[in-house]
PDB file of N, CA and C in Angstrom:
ATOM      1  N   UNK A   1     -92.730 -54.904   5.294  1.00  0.00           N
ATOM      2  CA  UNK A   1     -91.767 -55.503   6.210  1.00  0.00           C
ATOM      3  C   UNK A   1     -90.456 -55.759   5.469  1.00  0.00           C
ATOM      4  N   UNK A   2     -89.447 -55.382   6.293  1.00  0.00           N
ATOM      5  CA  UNK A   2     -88.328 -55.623   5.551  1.00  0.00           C
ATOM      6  C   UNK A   2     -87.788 -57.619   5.942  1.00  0.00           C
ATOM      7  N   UNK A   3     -87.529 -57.597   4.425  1.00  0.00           N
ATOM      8  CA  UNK A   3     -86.771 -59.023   4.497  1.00  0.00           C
ATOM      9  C   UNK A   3     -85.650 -59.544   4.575  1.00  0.00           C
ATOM     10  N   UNK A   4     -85.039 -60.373   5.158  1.00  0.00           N
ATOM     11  CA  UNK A   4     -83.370 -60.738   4.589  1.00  0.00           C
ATOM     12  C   UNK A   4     -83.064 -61.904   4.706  1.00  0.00           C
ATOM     13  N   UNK A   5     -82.382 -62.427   4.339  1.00  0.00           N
ATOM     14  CA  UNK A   5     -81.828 -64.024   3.915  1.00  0.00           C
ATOM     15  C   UNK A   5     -80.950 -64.181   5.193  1.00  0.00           C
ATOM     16  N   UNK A   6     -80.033 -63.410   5.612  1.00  0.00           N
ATOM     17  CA  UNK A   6     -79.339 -63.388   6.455  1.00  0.00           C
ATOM     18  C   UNK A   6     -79.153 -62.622   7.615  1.00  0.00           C
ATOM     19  N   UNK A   7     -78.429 -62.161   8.901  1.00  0.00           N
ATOM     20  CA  UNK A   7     -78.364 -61.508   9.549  1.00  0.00           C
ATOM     21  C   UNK A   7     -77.338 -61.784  10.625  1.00  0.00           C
ATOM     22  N   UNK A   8     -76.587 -61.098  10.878  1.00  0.00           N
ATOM     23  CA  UNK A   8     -74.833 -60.901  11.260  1.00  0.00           C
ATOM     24  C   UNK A   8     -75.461 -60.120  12.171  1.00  0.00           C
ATOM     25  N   UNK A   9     -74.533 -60.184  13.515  1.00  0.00           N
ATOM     26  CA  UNK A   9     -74.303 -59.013  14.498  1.00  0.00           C
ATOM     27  C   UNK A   9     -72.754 -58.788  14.944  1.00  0.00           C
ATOM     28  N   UNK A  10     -73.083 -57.685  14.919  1.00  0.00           N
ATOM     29  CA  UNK A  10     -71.313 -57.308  15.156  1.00  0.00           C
ATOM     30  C   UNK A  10     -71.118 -56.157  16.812  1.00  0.00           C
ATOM     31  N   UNK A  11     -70.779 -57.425  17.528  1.00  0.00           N
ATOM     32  CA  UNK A  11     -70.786 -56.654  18.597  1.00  0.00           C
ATOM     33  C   UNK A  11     -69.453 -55.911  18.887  1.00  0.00           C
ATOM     34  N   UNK A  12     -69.102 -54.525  18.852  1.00  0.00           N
ATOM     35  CA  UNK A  12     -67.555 -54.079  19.338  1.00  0.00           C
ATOM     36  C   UNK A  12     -67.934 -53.517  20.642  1.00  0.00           C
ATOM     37  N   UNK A  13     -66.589 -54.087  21.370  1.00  0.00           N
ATOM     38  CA  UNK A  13     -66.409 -54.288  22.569  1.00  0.00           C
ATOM     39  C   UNK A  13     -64.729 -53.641  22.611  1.00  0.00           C
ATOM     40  N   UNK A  14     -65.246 -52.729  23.976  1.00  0.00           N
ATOM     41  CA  UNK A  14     -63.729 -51.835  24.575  1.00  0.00           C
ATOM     42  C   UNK A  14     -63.059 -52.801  25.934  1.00  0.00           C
ATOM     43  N   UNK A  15     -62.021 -52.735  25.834  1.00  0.00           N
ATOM     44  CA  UNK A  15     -61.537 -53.337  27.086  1.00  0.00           C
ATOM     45  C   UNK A  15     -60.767 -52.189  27.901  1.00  0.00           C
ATOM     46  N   UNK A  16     -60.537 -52.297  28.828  1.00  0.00           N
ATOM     47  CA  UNK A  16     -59.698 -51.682  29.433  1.00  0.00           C
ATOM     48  C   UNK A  16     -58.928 -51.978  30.824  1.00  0.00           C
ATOM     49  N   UNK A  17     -57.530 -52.097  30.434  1.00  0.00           N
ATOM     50  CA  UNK A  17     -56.866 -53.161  31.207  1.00  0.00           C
ATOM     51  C   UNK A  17     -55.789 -52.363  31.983  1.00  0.00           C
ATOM     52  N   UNK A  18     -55.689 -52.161  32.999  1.00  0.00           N
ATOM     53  CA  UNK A  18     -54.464 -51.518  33.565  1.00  0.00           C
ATOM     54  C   UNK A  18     -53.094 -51.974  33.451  1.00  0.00           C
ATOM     55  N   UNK A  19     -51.954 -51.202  33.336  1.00  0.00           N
ATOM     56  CA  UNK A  19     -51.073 -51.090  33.298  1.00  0.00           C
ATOM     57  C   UNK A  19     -50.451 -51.076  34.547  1.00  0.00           C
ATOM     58  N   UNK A  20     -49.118 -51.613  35.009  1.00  0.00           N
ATOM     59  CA  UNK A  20     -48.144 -51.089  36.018  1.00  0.00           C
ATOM     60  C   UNK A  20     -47.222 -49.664  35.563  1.00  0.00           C
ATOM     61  N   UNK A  21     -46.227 -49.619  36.365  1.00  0.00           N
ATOM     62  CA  UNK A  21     -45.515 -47.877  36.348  1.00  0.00           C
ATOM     63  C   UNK A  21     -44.479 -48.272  34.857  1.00  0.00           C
ATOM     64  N   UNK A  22     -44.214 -49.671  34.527  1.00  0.00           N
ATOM     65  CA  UNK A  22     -43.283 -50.396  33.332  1.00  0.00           C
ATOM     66  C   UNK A  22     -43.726 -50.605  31.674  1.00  0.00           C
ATOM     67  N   UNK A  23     -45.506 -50.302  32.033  1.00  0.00           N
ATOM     68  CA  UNK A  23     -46.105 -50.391  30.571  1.00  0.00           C
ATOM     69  C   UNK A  23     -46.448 -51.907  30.687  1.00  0.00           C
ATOM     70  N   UNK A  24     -46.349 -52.570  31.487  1.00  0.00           N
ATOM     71  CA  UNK A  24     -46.873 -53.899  31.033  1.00  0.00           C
ATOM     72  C   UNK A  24     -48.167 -53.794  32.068  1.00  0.00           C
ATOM     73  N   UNK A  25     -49.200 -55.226  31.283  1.00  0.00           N
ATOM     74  CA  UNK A  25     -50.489 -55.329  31.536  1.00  0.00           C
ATOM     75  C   UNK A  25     -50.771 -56.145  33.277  1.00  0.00           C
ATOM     76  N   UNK A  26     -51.206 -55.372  34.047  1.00  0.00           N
ATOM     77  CA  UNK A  26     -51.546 -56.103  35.706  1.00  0.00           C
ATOM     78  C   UNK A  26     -52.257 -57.314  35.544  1.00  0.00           C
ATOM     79  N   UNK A  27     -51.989 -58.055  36.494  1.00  0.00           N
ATOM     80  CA  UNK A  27     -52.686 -59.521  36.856  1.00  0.00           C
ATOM     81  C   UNK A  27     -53.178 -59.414  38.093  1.00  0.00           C
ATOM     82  N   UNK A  28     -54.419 -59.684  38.393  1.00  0.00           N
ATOM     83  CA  UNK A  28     -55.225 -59.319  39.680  1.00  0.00           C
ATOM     84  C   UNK A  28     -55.447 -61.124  40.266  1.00  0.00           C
ATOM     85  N   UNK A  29     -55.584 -61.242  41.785  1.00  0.00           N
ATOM     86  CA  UNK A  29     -55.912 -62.218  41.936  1.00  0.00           C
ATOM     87  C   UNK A  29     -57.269 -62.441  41.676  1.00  0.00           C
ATOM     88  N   UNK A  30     -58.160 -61.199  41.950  1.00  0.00           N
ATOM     89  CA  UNK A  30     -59.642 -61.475  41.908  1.00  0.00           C
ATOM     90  C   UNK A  30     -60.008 -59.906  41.449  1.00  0.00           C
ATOM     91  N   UNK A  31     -61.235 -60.657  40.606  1.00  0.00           N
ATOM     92  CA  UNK A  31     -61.952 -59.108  39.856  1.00  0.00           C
ATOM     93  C   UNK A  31     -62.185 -57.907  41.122  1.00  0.00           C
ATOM     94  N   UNK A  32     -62.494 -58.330  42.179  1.00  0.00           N
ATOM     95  CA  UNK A  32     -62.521 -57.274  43.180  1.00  0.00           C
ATOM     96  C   UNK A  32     -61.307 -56.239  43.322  1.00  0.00           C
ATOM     97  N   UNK A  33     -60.301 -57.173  43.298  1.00  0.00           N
ATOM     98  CA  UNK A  33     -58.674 -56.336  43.683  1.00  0.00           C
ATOM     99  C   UNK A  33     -59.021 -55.190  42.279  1.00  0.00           C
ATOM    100  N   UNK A  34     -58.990 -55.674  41.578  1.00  0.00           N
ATOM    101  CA  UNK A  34     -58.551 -54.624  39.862  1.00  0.00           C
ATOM    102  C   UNK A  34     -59.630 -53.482  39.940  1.00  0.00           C
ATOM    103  N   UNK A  35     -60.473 -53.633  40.701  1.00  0.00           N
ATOM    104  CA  UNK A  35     -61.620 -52.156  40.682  1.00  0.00           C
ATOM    105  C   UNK A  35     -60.850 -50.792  40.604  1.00  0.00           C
ATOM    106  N   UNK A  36     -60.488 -50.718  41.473  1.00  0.00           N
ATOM    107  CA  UNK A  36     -60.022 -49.254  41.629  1.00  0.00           C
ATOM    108  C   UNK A  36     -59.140 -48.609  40.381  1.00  0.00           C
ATOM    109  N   UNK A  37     -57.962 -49.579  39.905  1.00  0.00           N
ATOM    110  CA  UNK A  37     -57.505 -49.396  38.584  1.00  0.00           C
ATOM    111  C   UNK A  37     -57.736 -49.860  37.804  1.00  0.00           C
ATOM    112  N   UNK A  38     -58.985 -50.660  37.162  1.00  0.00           N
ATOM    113  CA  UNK A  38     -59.891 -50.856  36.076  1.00  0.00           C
ATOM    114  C   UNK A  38     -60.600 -49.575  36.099  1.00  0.00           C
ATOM    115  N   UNK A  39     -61.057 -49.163  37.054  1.00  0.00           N
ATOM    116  CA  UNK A  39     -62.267 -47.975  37.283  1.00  0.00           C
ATOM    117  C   UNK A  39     -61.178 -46.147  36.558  1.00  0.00           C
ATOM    118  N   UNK A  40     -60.228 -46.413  36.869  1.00  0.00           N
ATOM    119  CA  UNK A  40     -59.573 -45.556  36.728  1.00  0.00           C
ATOM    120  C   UNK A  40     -59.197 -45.612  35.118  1.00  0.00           C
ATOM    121  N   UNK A  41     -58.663 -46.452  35.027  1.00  0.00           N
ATOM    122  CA  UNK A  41     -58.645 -46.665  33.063  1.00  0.00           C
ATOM    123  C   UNK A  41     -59.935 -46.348  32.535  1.00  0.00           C
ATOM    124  N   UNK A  42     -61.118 -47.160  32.921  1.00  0.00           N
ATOM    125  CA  UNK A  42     -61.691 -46.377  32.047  1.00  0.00           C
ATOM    126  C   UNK A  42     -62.755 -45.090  31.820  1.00  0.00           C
ATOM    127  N   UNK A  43     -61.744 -44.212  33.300  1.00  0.00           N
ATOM    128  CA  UNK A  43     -62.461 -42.954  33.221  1.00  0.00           C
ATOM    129  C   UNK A  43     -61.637 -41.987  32.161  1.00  0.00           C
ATOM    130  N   UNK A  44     -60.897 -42.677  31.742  1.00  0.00           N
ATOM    131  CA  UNK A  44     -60.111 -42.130  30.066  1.00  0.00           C
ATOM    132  C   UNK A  44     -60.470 -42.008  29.477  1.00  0.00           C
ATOM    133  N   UNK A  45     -61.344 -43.304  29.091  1.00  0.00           N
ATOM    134  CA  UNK A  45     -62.175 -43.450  27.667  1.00  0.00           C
ATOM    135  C   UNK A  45     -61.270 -44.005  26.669  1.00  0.00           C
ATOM    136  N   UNK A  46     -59.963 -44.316  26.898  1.00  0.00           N
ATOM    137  CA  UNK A  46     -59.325 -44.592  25.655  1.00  0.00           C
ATOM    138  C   UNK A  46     -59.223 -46.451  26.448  1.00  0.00           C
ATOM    139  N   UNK A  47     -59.633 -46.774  25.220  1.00  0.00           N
ATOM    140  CA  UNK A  47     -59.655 -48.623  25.182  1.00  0.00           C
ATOM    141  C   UNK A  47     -58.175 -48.828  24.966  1.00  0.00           C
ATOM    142  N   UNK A  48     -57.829 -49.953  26.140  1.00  0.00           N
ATOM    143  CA  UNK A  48     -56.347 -50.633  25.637  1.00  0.00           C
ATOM    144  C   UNK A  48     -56.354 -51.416  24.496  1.00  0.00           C
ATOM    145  N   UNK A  49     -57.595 -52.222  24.513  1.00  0.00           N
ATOM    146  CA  UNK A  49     -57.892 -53.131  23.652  1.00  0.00           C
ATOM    147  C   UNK A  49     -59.682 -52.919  22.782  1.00  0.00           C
ATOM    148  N   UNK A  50     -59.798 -52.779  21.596  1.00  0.00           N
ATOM    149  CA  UNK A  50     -61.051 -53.341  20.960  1.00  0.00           C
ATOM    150  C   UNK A  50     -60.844 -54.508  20.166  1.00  0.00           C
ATOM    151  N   UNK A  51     -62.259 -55.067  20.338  1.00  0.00           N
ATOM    152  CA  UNK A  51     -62.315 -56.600  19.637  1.00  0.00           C
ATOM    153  C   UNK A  51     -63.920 -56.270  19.119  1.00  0.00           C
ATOM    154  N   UNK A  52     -64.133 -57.660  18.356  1.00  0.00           N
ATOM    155  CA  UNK A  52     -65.497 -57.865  17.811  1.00  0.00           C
ATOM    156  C   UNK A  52     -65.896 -59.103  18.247  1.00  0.00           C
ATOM    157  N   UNK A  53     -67.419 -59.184  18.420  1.00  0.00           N
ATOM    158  CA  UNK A  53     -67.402 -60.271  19.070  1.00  0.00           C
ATOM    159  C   UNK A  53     -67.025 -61.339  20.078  1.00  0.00           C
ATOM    160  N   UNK A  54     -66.202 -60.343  20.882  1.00  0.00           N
ATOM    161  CA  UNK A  54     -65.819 -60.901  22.295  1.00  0.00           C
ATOM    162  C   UNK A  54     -64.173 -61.101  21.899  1.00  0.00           C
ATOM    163  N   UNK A  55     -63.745 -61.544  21.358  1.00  0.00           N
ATOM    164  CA  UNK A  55     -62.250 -61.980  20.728  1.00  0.00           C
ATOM    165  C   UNK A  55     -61.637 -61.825  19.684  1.00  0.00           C
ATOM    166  N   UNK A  56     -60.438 -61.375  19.646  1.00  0.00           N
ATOM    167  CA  UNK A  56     -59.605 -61.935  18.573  1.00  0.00           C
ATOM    168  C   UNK A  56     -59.791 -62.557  17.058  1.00  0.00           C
ATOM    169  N   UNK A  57     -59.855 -62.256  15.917  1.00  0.00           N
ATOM    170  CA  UNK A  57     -60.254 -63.511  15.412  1.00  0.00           C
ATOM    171  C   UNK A  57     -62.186 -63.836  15.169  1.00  0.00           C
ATOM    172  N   UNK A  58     -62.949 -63.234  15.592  1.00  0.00           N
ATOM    173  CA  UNK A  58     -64.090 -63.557  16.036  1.00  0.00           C
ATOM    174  C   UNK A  58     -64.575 -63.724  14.831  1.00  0.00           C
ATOM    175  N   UNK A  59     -64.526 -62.845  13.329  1.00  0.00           N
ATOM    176  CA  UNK A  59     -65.208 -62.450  12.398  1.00  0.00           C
ATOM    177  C   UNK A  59     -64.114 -62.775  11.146  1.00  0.00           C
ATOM    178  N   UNK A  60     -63.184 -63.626  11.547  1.00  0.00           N
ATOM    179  CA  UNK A  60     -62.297 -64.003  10.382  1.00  0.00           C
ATOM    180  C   UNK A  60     -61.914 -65.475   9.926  1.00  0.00           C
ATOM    181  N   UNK A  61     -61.832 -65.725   9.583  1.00  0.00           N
ATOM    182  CA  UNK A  61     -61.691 -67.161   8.963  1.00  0.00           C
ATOM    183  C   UNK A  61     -62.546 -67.697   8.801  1.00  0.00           C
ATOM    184  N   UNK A  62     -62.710 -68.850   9.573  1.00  0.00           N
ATOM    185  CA  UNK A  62     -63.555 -69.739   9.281  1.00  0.00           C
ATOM    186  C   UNK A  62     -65.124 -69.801   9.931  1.00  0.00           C
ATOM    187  N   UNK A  63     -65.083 -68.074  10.809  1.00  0.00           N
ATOM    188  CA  UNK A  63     -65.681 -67.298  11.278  1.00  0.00           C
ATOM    189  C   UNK A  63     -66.138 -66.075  10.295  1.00  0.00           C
ATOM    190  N   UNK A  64     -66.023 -65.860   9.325  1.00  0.00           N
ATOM    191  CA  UNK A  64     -66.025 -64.839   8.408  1.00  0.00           C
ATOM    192  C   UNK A  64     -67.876 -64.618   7.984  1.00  0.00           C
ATOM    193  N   UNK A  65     -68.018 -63.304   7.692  1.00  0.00           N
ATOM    194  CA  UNK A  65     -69.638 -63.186   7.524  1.00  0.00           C
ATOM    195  C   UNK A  65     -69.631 -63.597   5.872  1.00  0.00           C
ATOM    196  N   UNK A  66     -70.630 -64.413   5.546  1.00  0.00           N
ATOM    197  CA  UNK A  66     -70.849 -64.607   3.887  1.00  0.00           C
ATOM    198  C   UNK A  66     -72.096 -64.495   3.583  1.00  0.00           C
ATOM    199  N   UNK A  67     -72.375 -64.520   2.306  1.00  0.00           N
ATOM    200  CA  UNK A  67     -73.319 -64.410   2.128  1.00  0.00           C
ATOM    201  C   UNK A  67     -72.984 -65.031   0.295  1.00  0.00           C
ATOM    202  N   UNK A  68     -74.273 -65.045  -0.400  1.00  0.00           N
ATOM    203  CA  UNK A  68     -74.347 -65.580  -1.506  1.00  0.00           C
ATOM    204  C   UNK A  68     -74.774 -64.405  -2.717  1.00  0.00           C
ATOM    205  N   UNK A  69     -74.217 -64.289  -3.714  1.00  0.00           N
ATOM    206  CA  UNK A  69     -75.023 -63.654  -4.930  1.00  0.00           C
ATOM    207  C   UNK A  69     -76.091 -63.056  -4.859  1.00  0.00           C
ATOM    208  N   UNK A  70     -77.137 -62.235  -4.395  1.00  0.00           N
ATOM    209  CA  UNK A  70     -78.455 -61.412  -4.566  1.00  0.00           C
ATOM    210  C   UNK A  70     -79.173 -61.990  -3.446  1.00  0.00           C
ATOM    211  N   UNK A  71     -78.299 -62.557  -2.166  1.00  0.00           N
ATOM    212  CA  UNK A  71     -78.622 -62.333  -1.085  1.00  0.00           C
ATOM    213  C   UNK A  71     -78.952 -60.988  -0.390  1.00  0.00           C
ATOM    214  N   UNK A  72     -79.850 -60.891   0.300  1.00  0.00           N
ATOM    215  CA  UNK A  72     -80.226 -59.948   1.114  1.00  0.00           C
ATOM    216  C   UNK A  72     -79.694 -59.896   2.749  1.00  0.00           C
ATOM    217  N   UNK A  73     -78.232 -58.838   2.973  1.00  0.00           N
ATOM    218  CA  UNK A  73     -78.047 -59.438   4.176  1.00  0.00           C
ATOM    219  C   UNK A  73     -78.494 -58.074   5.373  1.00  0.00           C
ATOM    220  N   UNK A  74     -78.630 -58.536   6.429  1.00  0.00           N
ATOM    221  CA  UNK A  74     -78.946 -57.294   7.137  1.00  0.00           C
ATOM    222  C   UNK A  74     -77.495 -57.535   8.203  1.00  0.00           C
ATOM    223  N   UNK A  75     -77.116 -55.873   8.870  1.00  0.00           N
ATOM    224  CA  UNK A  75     -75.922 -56.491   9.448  1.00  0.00           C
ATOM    225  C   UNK A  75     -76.356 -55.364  10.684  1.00  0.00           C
ATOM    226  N   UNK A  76     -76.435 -56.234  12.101  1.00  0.00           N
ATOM    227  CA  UNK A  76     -76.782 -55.083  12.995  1.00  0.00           C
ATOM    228  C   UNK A  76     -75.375 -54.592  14.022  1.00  0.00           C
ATOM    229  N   UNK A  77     -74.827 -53.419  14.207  1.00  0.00           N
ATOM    230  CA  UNK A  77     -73.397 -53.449  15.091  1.00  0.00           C
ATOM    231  C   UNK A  77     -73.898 -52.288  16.247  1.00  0.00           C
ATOM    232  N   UNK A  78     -73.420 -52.739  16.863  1.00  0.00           N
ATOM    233  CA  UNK A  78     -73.573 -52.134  18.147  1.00  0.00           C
ATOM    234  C   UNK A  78     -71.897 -52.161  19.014  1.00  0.00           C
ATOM    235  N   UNK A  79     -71.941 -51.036  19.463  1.00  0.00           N
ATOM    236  CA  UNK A  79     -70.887 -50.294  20.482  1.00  0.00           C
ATOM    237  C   UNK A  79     -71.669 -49.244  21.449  1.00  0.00           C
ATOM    238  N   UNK A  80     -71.254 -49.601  22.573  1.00  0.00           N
ATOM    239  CA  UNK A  80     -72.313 -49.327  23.481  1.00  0.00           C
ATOM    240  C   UNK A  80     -71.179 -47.456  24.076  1.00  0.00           C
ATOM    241  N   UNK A  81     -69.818 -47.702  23.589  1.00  0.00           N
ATOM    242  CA  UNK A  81     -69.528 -46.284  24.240  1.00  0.00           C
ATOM    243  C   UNK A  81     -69.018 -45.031  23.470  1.00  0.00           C
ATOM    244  N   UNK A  82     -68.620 -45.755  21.970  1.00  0.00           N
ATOM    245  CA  UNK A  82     -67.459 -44.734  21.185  1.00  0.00           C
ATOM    246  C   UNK A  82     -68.040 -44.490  19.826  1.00  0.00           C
ATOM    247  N   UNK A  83     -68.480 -43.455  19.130  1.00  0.00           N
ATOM    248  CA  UNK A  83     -69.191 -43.078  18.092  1.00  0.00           C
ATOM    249  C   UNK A  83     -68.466 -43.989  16.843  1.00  0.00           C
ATOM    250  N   UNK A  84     -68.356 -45.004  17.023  1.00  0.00           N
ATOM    251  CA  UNK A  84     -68.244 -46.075  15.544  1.00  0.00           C
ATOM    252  C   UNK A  84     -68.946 -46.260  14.007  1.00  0.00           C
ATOM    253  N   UNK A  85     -68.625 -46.182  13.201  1.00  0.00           N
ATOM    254  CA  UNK A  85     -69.039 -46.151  12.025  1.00  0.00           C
ATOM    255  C   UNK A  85     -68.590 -47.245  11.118  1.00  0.00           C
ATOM    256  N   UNK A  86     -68.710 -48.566  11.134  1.00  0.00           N
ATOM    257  CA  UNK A  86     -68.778 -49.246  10.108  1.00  0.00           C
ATOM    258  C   UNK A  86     -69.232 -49.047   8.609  1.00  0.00           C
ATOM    259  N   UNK A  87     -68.056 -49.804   7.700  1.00  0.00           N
ATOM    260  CA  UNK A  87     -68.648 -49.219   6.259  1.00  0.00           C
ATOM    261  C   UNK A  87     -68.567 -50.346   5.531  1.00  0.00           C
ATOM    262  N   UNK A  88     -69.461 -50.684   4.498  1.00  0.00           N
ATOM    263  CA  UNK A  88     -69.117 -51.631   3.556  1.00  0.00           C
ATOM    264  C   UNK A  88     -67.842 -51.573   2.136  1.00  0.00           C
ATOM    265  N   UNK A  89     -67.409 -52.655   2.641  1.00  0.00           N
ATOM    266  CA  UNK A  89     -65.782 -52.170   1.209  1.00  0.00           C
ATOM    267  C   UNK A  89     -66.029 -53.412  -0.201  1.00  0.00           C
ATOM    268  N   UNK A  90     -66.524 -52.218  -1.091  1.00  0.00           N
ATOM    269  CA  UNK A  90     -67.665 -53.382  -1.921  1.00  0.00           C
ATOM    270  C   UNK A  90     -69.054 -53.838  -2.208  1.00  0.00           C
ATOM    271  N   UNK A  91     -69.349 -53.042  -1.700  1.00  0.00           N
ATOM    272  CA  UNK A  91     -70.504 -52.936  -1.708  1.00  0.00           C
ATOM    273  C   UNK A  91     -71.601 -52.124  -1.345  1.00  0.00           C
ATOM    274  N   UNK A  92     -72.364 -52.179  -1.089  1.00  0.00           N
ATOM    275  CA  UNK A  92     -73.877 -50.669  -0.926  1.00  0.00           C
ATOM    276  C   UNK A  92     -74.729 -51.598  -0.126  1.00  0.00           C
ATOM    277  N   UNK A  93     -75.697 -50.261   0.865  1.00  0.00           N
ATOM    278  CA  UNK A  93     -76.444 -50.685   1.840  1.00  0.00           C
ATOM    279  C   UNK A  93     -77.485 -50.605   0.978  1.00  0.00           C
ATOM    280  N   UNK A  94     -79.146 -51.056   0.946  1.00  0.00           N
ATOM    281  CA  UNK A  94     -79.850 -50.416   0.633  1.00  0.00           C
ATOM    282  C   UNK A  94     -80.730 -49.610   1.696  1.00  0.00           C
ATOM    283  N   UNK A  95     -80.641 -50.459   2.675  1.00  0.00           N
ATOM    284  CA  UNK A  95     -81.169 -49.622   3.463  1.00  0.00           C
ATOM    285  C   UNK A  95     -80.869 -49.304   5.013  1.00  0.00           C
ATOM    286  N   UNK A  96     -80.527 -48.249   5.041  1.00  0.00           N
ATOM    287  CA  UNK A  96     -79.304 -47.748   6.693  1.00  0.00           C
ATOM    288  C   UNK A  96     -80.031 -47.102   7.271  1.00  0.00           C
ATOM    289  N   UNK A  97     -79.875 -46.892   8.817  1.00  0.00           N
ATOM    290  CA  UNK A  97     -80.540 -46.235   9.389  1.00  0.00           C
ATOM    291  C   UNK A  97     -79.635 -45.371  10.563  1.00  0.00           C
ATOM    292  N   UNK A  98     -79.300 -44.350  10.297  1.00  0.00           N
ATOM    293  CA  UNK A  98     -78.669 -43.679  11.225  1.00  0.00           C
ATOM    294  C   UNK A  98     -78.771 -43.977  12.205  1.00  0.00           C
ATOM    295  N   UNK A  99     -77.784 -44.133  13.311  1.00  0.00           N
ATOM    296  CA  UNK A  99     -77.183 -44.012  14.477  1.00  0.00           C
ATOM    297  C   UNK A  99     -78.364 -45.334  15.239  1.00  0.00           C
ATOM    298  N   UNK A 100     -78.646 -45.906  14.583  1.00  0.00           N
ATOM    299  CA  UNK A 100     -79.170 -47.357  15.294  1.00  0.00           C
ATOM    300  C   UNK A 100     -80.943 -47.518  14.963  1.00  0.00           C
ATOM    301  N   UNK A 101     -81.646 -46.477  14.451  1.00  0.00           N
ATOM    302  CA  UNK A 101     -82.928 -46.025  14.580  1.00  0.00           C
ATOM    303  C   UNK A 101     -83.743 -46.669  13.397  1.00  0.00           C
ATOM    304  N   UNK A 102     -84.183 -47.911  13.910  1.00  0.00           N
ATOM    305  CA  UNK A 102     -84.662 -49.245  12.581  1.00  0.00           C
ATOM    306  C   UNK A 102     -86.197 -48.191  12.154  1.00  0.00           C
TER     307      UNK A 102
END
């Protein structure tokens, strides 16, 4: 069985927000109104916006992932639409598992 001291999830998340004919971002009164041009953005596929963890900020500061000296951390990320590849800067996995497959 694999072990770890710790365990992080890193959820990335696409938004996709319509635009007017000016480049700036629409304001809907109700999620119903924005269907048709929400639906339409994201038959693009291109995200106006990505985030981690729901927001801004989510995974930095005082939010930041740590860990300790000869800790064992496991880190699970998930993106549910765009072939993403997270990498460690500093460090080595020991053990990865392609494309999500524990």
């Amino acid at each position: 069985a694999l072990r770890y001291d710790r365990l992080y999830y890193i959820g990335e998340n696409d938004l996709y927000v319509p635009k007017d004919e000016k480049g700036k971002y629409k304001t809907y009164e109700t999620v119903g109104e924005s269907f048709a041009d929400t639906t339409e953005v994201m038959r693009r596929l291109i995200p106006t916006h990505v985030v981690f963890n729901g927001k801004v900020g989510s995974l930095t500061g005082k939010n930041a992932m740590t860990a300790k000296v000869g800790e064992t951390v496991m880190i699970v990320h998930s993106q549910a639409n765009r072939d993403t590849r997270p990498h460690l800067i500093g460090g080595h996995g020991d053990y990865v598992w392609t494309t999500g497959k524990f």
